[in-house]
C-alpha atoms as a PDB file:
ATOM      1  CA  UNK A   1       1.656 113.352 -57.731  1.00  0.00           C
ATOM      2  CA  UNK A   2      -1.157 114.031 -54.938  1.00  0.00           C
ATOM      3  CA  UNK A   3      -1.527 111.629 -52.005  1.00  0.00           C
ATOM      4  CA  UNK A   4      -4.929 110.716 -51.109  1.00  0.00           C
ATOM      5  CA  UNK A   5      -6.767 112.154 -48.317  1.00  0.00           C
ATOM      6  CA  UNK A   6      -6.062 109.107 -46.016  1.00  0.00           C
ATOM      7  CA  UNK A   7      -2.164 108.819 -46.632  1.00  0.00           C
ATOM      8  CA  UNK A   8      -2.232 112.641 -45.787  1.00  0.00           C
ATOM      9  CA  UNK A   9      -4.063 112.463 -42.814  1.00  0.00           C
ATOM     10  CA  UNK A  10      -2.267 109.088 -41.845  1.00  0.00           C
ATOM     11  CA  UNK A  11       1.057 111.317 -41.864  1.00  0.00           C
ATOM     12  CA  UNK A  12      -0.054 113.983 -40.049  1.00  0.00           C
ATOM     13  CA  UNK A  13      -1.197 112.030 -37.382  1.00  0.00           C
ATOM     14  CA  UNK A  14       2.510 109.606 -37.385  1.00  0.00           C
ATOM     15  CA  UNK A  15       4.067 113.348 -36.787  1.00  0.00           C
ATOM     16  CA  UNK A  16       2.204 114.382 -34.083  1.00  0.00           C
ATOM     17  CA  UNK A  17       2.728 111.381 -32.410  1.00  0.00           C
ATOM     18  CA  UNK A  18       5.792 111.589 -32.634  1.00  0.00           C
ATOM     19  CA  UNK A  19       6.383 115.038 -31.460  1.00  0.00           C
ATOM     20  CA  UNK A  20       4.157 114.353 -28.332  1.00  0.00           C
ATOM     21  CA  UNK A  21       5.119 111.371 -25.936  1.00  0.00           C
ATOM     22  CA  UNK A  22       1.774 111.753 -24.035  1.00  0.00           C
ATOM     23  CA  UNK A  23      -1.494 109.423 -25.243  1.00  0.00           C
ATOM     24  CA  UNK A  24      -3.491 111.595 -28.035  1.00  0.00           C
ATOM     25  CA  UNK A  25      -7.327 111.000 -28.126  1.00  0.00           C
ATOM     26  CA  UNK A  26      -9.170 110.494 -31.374  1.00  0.00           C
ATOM     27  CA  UNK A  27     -11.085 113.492 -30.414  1.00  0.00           C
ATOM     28  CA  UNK A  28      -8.397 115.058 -29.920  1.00  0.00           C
ATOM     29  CA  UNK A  29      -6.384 114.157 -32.966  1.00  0.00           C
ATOM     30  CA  UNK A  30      -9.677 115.162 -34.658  1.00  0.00           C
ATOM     31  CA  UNK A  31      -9.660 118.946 -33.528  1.00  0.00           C
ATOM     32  CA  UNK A  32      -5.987 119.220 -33.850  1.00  0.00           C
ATOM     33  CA  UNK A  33      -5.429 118.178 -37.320  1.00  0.00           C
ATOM     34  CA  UNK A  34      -9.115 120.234 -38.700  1.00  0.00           C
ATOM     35  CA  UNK A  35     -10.262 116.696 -39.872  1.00  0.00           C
ATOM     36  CA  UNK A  36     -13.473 114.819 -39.332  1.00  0.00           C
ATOM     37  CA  UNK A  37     -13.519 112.291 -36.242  1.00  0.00           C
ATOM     38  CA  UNK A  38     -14.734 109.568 -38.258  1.00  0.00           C
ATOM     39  CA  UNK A  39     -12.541 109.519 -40.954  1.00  0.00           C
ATOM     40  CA  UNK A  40      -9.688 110.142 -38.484  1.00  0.00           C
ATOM     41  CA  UNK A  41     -10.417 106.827 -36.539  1.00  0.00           C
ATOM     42  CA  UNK A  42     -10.778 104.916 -39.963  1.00  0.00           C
ATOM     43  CA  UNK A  43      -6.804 106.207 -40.422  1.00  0.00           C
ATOM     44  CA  UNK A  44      -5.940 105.360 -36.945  1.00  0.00           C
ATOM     45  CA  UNK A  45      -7.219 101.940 -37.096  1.00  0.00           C
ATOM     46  CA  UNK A  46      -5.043 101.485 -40.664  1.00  0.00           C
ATOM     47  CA  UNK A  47      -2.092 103.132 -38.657  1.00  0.00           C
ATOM     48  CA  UNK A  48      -2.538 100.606 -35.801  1.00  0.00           C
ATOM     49  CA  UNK A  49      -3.007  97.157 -37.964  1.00  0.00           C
ATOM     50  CA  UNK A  50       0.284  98.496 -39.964  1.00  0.00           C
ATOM     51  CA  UNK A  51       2.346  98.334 -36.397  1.00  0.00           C
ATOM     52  CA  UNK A  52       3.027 102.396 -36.557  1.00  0.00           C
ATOM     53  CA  UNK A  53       0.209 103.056 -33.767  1.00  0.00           C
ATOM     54  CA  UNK A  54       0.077 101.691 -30.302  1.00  0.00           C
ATOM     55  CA  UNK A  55      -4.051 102.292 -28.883  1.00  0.00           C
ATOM     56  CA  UNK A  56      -4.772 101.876 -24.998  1.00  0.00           C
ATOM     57  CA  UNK A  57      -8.061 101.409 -24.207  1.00  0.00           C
ATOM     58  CA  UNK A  58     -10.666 102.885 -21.167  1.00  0.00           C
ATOM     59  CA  UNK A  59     -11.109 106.056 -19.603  1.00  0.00           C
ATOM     60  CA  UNK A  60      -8.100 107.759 -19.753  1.00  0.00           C
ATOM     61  CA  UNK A  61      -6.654 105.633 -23.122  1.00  0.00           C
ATOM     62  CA  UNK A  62      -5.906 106.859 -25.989  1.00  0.00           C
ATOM     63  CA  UNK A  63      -3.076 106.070 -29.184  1.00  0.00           C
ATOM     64  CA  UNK A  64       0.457 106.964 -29.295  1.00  0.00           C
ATOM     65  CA  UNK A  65       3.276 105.930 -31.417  1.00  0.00           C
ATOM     66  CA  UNK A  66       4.378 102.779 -31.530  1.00  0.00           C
ATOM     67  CA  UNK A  67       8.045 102.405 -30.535  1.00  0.00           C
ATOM     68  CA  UNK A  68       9.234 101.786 -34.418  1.00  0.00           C
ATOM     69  CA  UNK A  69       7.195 103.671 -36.396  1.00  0.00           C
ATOM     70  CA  UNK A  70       9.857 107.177 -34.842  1.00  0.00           C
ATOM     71  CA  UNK A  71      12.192 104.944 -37.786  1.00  0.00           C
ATOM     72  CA  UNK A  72       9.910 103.992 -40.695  1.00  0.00           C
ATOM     73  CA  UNK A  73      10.473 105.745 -43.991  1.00  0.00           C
ATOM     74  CA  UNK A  74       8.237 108.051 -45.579  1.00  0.00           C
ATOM     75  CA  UNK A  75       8.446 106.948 -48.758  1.00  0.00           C
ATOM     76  CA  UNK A  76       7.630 103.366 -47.511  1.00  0.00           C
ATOM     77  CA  UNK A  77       4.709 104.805 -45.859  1.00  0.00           C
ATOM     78  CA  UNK A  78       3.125 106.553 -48.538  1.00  0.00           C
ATOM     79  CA  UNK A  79       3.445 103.291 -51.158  1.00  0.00           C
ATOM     80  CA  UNK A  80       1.796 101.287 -48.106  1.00  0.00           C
ATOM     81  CA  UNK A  81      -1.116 103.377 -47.363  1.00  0.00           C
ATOM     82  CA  UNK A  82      -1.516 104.686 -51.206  1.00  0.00           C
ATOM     83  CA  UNK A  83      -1.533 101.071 -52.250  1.00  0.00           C
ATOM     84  CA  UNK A  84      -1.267 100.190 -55.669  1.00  0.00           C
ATOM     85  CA  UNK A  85      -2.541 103.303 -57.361  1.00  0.00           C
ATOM     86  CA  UNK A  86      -0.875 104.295 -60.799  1.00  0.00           C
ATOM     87  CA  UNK A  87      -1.043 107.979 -61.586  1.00  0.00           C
ATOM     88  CA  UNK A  88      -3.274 107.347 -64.672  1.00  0.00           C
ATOM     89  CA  UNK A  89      -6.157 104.915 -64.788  1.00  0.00           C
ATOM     90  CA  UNK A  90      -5.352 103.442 -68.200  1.00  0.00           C
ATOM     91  CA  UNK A  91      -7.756 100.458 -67.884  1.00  0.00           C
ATOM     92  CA  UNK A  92     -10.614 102.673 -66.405  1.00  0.00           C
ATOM     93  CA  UNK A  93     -14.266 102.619 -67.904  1.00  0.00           C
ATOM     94  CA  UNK A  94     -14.251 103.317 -70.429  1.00  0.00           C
ATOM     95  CA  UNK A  95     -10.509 102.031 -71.014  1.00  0.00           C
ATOM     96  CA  UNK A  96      -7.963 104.127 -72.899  1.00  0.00           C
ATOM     97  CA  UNK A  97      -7.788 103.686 -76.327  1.00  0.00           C
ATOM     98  CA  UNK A  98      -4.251 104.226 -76.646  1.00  0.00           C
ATOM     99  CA  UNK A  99      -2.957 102.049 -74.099  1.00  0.00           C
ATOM    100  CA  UNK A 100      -1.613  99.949 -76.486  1.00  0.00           C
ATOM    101  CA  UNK A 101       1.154 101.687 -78.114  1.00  0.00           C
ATOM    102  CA  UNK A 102       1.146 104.526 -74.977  1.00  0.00           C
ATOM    103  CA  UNK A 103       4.395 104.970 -73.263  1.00  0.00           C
ATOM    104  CA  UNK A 104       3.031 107.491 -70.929  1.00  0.00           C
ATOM    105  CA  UNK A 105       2.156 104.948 -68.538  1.00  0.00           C
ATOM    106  CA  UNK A 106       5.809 104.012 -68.434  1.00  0.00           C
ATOM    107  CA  UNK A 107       7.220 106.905 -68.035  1.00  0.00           C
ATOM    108  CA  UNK A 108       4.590 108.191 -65.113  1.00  0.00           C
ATOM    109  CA  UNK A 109       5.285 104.673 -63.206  1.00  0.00           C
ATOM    110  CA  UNK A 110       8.923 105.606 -63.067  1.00  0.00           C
ATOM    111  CA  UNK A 111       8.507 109.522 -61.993  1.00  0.00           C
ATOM    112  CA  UNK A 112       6.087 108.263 -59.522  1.00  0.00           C
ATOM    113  CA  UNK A 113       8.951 105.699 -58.487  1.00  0.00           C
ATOM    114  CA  UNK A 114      11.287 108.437 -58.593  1.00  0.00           C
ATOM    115  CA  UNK A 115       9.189 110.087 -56.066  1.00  0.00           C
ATOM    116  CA  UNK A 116       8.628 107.455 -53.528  1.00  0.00           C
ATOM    117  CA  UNK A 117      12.548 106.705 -53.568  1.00  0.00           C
ATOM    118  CA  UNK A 118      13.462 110.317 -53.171  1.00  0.00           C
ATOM    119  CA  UNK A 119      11.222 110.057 -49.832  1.00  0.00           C
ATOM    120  CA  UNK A 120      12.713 106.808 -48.926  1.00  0.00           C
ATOM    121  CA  UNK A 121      15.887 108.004 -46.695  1.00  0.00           C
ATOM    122  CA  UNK A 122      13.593 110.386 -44.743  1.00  0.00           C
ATOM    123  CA  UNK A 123      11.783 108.945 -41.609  1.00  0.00           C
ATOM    124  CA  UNK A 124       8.510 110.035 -39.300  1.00  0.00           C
ATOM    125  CA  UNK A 125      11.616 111.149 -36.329  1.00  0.00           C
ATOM    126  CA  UNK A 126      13.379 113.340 -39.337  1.00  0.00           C
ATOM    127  CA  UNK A 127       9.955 115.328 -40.237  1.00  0.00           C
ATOM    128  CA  UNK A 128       9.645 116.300 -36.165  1.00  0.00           C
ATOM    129  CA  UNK A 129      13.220 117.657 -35.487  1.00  0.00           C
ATOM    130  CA  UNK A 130      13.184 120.936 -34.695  1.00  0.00           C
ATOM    131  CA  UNK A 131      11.582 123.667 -34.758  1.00  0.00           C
ATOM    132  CA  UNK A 132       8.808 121.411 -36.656  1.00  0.00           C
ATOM    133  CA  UNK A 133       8.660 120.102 -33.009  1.00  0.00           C
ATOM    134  CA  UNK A 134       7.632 123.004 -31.641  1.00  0.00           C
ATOM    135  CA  UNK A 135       4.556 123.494 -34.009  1.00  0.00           C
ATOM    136  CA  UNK A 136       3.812 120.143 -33.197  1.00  0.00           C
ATOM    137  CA  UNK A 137       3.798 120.612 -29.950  1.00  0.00           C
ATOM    138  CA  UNK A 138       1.153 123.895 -29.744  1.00  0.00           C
ATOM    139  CA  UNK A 139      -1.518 121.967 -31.148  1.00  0.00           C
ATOM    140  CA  UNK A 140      -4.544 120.947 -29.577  1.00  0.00           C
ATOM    141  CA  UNK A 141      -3.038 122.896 -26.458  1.00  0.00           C
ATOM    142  CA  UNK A 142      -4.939 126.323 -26.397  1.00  0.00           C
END
């Protein structure tokens, strides 16, 4: 399975905040992760309305993590921000013409299922222990 761009992105940015306790700028976020600003603050704003992201406005604001997101499970994550994508587009245009007897679909639903619960005991905190920290933590500081 491959996450979209977003959901990748969105994680990156749930680490980093968690490794750093100091406000992160989109800007800054930006040039740290090597991704464009404006699809950055499209992921930020998702991250915020979903309770993971904490954003202070003015001069010197910036986002940071919110309190509970240290505790949220990956695998709850990803099905959030991936939505309710299948692996296969079986009802596409033009729509498979062996959907009807197909137990492909089936069996990709529950591999995909397999994978989501197999991130499910692993939180944001657990991906930024050490020395993940510590890689973390060098970014954006040069």
């Amino acid at each position: 399975m491959r996450l979209n761009r977003s959901t990748d992105i969105g994680l990156r940015v749930l680490m980093l905040g968690a490794a750093r306790d100091d406000l992160l700028t989109i800007d800054e976020l930006a040039a740290s992760l090597e991704v464009p600003r404006h699809h950055l603050a499209k992921v930020v704003q998702k991250l915020q309305h979903m309770g993971l992201l904490e954003t202070v406005r003015g001069r010197s604001g910036g986002v940071r993590l919110a309190p509970a997101a240290r505790d949220s499970s990956v695998g709850g994550l990803i099905r959030e921000l991936e939505g309710e994508t299948e692996v296969v587009d079986c009802s596409g245009d033009p729509a498979c013409p062996l959907s009807q007897g197909c137990r492909l679909r089936g069996a990709l639903k529950r591999a995909q299922e397999a994978f989501y619960a197999s991130l499910d005991p692993i939180t944001i905190g657990d991906l930024t222990a050490p020395p993940v920290r510590q890689v973390l933590l060098s970014l954006g500081r040069h």
